[in-house]
Protein backbone atom coordinates (compact mmCIF):
# COMPACT_ATOMS: atom_id res chain seq x y z
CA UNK A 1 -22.54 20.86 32.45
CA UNK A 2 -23.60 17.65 33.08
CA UNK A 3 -21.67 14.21 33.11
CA UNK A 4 -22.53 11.85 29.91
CA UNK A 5 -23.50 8.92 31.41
CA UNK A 6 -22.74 5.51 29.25
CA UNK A 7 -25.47 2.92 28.78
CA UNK A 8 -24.74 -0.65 29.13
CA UNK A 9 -24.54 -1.65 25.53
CA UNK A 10 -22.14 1.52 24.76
CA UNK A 11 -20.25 0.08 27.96
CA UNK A 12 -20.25 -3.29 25.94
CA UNK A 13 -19.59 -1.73 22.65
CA UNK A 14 -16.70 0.19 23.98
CA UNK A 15 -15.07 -3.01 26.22
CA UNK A 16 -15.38 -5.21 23.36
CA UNK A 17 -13.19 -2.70 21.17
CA UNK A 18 -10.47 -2.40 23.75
CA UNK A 19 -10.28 -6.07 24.33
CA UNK A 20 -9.85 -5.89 20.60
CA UNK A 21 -7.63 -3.27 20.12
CA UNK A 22 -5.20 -4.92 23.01
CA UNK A 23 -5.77 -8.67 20.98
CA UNK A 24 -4.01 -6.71 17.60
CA UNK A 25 -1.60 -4.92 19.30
CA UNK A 26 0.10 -8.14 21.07
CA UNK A 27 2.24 -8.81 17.58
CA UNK A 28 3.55 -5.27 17.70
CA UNK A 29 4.14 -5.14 21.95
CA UNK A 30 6.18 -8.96 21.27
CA UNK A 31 8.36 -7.40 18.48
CA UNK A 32 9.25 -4.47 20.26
CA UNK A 33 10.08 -6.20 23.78
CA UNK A 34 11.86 -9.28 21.54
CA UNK A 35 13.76 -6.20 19.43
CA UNK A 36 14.60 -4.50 23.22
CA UNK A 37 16.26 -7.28 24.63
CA UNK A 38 19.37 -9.08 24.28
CA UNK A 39 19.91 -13.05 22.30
CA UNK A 40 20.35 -14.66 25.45
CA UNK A 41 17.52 -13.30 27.07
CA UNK A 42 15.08 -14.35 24.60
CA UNK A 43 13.53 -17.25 25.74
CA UNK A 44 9.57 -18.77 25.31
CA UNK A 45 8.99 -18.44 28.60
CA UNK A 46 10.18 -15.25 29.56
CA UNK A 47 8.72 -13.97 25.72
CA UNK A 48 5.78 -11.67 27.35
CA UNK A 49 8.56 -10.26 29.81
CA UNK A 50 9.64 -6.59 29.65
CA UNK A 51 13.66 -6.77 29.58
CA UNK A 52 15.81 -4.99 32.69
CA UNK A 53 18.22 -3.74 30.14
CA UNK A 54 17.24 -2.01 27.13
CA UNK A 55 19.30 -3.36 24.16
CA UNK A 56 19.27 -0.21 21.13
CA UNK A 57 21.69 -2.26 19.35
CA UNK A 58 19.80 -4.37 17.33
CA UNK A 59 17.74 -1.05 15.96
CA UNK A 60 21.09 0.25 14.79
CA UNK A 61 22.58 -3.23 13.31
CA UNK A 62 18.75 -3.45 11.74
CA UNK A 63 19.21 0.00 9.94
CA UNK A 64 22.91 -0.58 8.87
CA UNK A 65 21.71 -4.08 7.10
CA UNK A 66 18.51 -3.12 5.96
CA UNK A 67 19.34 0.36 4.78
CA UNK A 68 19.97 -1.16 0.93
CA UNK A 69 16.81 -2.83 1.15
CA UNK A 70 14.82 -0.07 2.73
CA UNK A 71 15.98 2.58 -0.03
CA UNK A 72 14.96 0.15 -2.94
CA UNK A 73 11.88 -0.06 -1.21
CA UNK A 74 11.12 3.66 -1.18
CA UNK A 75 12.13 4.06 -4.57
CA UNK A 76 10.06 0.89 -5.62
CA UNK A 77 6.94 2.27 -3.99
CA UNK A 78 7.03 5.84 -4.85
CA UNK A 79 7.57 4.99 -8.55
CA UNK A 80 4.98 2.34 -8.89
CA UNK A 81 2.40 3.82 -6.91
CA UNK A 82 2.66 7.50 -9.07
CA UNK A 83 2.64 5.35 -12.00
CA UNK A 84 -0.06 3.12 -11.34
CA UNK A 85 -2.27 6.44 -9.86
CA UNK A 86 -1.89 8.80 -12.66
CA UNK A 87 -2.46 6.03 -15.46
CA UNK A 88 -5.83 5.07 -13.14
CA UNK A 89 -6.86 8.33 -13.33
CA UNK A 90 -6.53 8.78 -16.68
CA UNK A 91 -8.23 5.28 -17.72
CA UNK A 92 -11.46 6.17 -15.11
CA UNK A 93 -11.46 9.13 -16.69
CA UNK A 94 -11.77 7.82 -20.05
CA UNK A 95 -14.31 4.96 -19.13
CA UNK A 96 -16.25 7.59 -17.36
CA UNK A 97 -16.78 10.87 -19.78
CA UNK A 98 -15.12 9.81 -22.97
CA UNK A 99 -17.16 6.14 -23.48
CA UNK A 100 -16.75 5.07 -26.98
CA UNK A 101 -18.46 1.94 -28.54
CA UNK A 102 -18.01 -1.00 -26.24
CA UNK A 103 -16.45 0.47 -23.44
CA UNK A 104 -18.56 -1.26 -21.14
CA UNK A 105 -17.18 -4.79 -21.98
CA UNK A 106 -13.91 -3.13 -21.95
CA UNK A 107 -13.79 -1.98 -18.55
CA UNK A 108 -15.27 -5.83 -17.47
CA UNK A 109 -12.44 -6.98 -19.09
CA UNK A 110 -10.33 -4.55 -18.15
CA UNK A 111 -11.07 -5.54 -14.21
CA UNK A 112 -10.73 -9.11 -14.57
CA UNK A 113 -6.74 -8.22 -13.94
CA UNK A 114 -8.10 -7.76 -10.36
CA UNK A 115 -8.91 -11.16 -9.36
CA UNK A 116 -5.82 -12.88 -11.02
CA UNK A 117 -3.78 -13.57 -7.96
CA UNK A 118 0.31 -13.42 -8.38
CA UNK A 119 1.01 -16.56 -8.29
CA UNK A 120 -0.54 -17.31 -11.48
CA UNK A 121 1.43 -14.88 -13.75
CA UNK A 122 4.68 -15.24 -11.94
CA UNK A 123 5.97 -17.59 -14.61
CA UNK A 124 4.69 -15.16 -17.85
CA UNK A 125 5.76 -12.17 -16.04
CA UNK A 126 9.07 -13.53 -15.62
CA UNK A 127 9.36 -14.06 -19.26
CA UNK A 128 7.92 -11.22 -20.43
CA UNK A 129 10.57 -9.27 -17.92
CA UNK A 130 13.45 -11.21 -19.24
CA UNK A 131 12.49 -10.88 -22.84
CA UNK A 132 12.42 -7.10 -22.17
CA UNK A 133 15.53 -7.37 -20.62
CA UNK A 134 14.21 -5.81 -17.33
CA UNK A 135 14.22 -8.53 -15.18
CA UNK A 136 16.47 -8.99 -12.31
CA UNK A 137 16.27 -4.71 -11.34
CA UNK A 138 14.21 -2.27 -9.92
CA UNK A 139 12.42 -0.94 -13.54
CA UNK A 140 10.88 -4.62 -14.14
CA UNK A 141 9.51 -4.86 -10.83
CA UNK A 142 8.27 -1.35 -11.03
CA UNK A 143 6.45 -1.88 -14.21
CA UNK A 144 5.39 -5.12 -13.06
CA UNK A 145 2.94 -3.06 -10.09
CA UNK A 146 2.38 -0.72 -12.23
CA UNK A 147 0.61 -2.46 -14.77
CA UNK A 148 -1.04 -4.92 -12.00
CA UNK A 149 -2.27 -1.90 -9.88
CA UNK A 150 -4.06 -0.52 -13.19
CA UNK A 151 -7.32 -2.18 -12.69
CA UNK A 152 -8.16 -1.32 -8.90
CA UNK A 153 -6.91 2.32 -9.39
CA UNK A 154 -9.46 2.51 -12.54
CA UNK A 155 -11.92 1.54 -10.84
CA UNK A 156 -11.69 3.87 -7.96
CA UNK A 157 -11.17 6.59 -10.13
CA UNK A 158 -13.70 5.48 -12.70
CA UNK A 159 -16.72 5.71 -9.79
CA UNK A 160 -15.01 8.35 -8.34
CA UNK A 161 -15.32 10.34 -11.87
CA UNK A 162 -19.10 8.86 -12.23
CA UNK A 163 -19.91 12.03 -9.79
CA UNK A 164 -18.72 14.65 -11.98
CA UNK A 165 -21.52 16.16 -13.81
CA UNK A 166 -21.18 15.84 -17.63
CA UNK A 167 -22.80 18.77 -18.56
CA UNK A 168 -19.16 20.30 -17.12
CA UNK A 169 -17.53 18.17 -19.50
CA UNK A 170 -19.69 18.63 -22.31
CA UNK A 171 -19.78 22.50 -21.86
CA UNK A 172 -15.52 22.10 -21.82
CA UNK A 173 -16.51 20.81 -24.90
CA UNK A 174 -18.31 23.05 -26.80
CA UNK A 175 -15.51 26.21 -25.57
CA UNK A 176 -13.16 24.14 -27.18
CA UNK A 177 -11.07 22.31 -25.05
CA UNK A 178 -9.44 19.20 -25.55
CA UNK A 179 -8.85 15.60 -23.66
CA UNK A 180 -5.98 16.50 -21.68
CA UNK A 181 -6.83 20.53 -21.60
CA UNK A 182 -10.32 19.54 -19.46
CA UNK A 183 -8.66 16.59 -17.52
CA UNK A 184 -5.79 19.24 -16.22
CA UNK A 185 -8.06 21.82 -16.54
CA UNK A 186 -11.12 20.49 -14.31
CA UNK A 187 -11.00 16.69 -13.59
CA UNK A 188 -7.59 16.56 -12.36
CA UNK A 189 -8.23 19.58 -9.67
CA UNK A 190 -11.25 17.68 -8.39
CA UNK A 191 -9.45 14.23 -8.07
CA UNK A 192 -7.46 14.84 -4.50
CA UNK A 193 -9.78 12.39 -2.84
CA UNK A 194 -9.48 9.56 -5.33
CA UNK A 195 -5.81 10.10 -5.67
CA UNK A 196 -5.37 9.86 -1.56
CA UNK A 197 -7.29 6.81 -1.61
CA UNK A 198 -5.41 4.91 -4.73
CA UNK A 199 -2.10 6.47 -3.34
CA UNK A 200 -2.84 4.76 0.24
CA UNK A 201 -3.98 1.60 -1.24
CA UNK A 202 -0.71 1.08 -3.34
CA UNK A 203 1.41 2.03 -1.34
CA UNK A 204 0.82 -0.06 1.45
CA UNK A 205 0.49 -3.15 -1.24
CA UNK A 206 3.28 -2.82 -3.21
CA UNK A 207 5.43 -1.47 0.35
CA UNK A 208 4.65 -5.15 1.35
CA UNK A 209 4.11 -7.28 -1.43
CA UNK A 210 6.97 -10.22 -1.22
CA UNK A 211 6.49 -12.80 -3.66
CA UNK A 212 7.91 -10.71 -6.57
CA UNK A 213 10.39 -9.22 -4.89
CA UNK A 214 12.10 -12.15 -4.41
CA UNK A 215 11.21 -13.69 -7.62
CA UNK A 216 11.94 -10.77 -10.22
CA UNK A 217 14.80 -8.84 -8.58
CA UNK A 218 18.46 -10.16 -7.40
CA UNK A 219 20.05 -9.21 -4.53
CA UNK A 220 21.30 -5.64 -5.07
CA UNK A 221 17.93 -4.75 -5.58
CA UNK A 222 15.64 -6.83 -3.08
CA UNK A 223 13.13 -4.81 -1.54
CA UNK A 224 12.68 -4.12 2.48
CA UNK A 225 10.03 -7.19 2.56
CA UNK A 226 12.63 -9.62 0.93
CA UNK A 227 15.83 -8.10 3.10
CA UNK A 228 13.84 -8.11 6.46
CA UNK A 229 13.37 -12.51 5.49
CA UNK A 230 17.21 -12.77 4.84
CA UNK A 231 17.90 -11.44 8.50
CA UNK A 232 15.83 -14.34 10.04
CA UNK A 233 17.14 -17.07 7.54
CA UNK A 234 19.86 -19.74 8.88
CA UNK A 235 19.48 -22.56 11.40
CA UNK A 236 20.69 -19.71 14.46
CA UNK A 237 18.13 -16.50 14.79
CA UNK A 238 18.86 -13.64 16.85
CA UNK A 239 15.60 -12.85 17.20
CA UNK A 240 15.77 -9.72 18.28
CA UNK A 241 17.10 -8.47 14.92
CA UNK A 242 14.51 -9.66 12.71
CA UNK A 243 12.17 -7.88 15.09
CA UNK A 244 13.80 -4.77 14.95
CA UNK A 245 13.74 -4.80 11.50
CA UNK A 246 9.94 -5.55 10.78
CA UNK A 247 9.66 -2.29 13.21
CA UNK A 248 11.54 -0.19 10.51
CA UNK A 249 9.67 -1.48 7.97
CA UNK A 250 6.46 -0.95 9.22
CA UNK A 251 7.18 2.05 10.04
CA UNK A 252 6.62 3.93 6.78
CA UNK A 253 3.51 2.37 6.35
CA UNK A 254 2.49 2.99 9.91
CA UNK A 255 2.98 7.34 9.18
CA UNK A 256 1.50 7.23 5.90
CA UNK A 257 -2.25 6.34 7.84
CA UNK A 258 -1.42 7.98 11.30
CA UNK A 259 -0.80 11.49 8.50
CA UNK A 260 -3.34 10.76 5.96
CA UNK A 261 -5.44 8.22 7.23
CA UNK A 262 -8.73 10.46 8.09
CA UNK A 263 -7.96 11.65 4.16
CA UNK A 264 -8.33 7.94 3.45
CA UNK A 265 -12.01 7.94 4.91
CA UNK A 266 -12.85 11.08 3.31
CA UNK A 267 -11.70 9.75 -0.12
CA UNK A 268 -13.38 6.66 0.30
CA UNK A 269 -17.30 8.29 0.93
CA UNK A 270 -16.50 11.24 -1.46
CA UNK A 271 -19.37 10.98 -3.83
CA UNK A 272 -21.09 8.27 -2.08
CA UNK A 273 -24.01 10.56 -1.16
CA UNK A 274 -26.36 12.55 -3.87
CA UNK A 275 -27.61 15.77 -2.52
């Protein structure tokens, strides 16, 4: 067996990613020592330092103040992102094997919801919330990603769907089966990878999307994103808290690629390549 040798531009290739790789990991190696060490010992110029004495205690006040926060989170997420998945999957699949009579310019439309940013439709959404007497909770805010996630998760599934071959469809067809009887029956069992990569993508948009969080919902129901900026507020910060609590709440997000993240890939070039 013989040794691989390296040549000097994989040597180069391969230096350049770990200087990388240590230049995006510097946020997450200052909020863990910062969340590790005590108030007084936070300082700017002992910031980079490891600390002597491992403080736990600001995991365990992040957790108790956060919890609230961090459960509304989980339940925002999980709603909007099923929600906003299954309803993509259904509208790709429409756009892609049912087309009726202009569904081209339909889908165009349809996508232009994807390059309206959230700023602009803060003010309408908040009226259209209110007048449906939904705003200030969780259900508003759900709906609210719900409805804005609809045009990327289309799209994904509406390429995605582009690979299937019609004459499946069309011989569905022609045995009889209906719209729903051939999505359940054939589309849907085929859809894992577009539903891993629409899952990933909302989850990790809506987990931390902030600006209506703190616009549409009151207190009781803030999300994690909105309750992890309350801990740093006031003139005073205890730094290490705030720090501590942007670990929890990366966290989930953090599992849901280290788990499914090769799933991710997979989703993403499924059907990318005609044989």
């Amino acid at each position: 067996m013989t040794a691989r040798k390296f040549s000097p531009g994989s040597v180069l290739l391969y230096g350049t990613l770990a200087l990388l790789a240590l230049f995006f990991l510097m946020p997450a190696y200052m909020a863990v020592v910062t969340a590790l060490k005590l108030p007084a010992d936070i300082s700017l110029p002992t910031a980079w330092e490891f600390p002597e004495t491992l403080n736990w205690a600001s995991f365990s006040q992040a957790i108790d103040l956060l919890r609230p926060a961090f459960v509304n989170s989980i339940i925002l997420t999980l709603s909007a992102t099923a929600g906003s998945t299954v309803l993509g999957s259904l509208n790709g699949y429409v756009f892609a094997k049912w087309k009726f009579k202009g569904s081209e310019v339909v889908f165009t439309l349809f996508l232009f919801g994807m390059f309206i940013p959230y700023q602009v439709i803060l003010i309408p959404l908040f009226q259209t919330l209110r007048a449906m007497h939904l705003y200030g909770g969780l259900p508003g805010l759900i709906l609210a990603h719900v409805v804005y996630g609809l045009p990327i998760t289309s799209l994904i599934f509406r390429n995605f769907y582009a690979q299937i071959p019609t004459a499946l469809i069309e011989s569905a067809r022609l045995d009889g089966a209906g719209f729903f009887s051939i999505y359940l029956r054939i589309v849907f069992p085929l859809s894992v990878p577009g539903f891993v990569v629409t899952s990933l993508w909302q989850f990790t948009q809506i987990w931390n999307e902030f600006l209506w969080g703190i616009c549409l919902t009151r207190h009781a129901d803030n999300p994690i994103t909105v309750g992890l900026a309350q801990l740093a507020g006031g003139q005073a910060v205890s730094w290490n808290l705030p720090m501590a609590g942007s670990i929890m709440a990366a966290v989930p997000v953090l599992a849901i690629y280290i788990f499914l993240g090769r799933y991710f890939i997979r989703g993403l070039l499924a059907g990318s390549v005609k044989e």
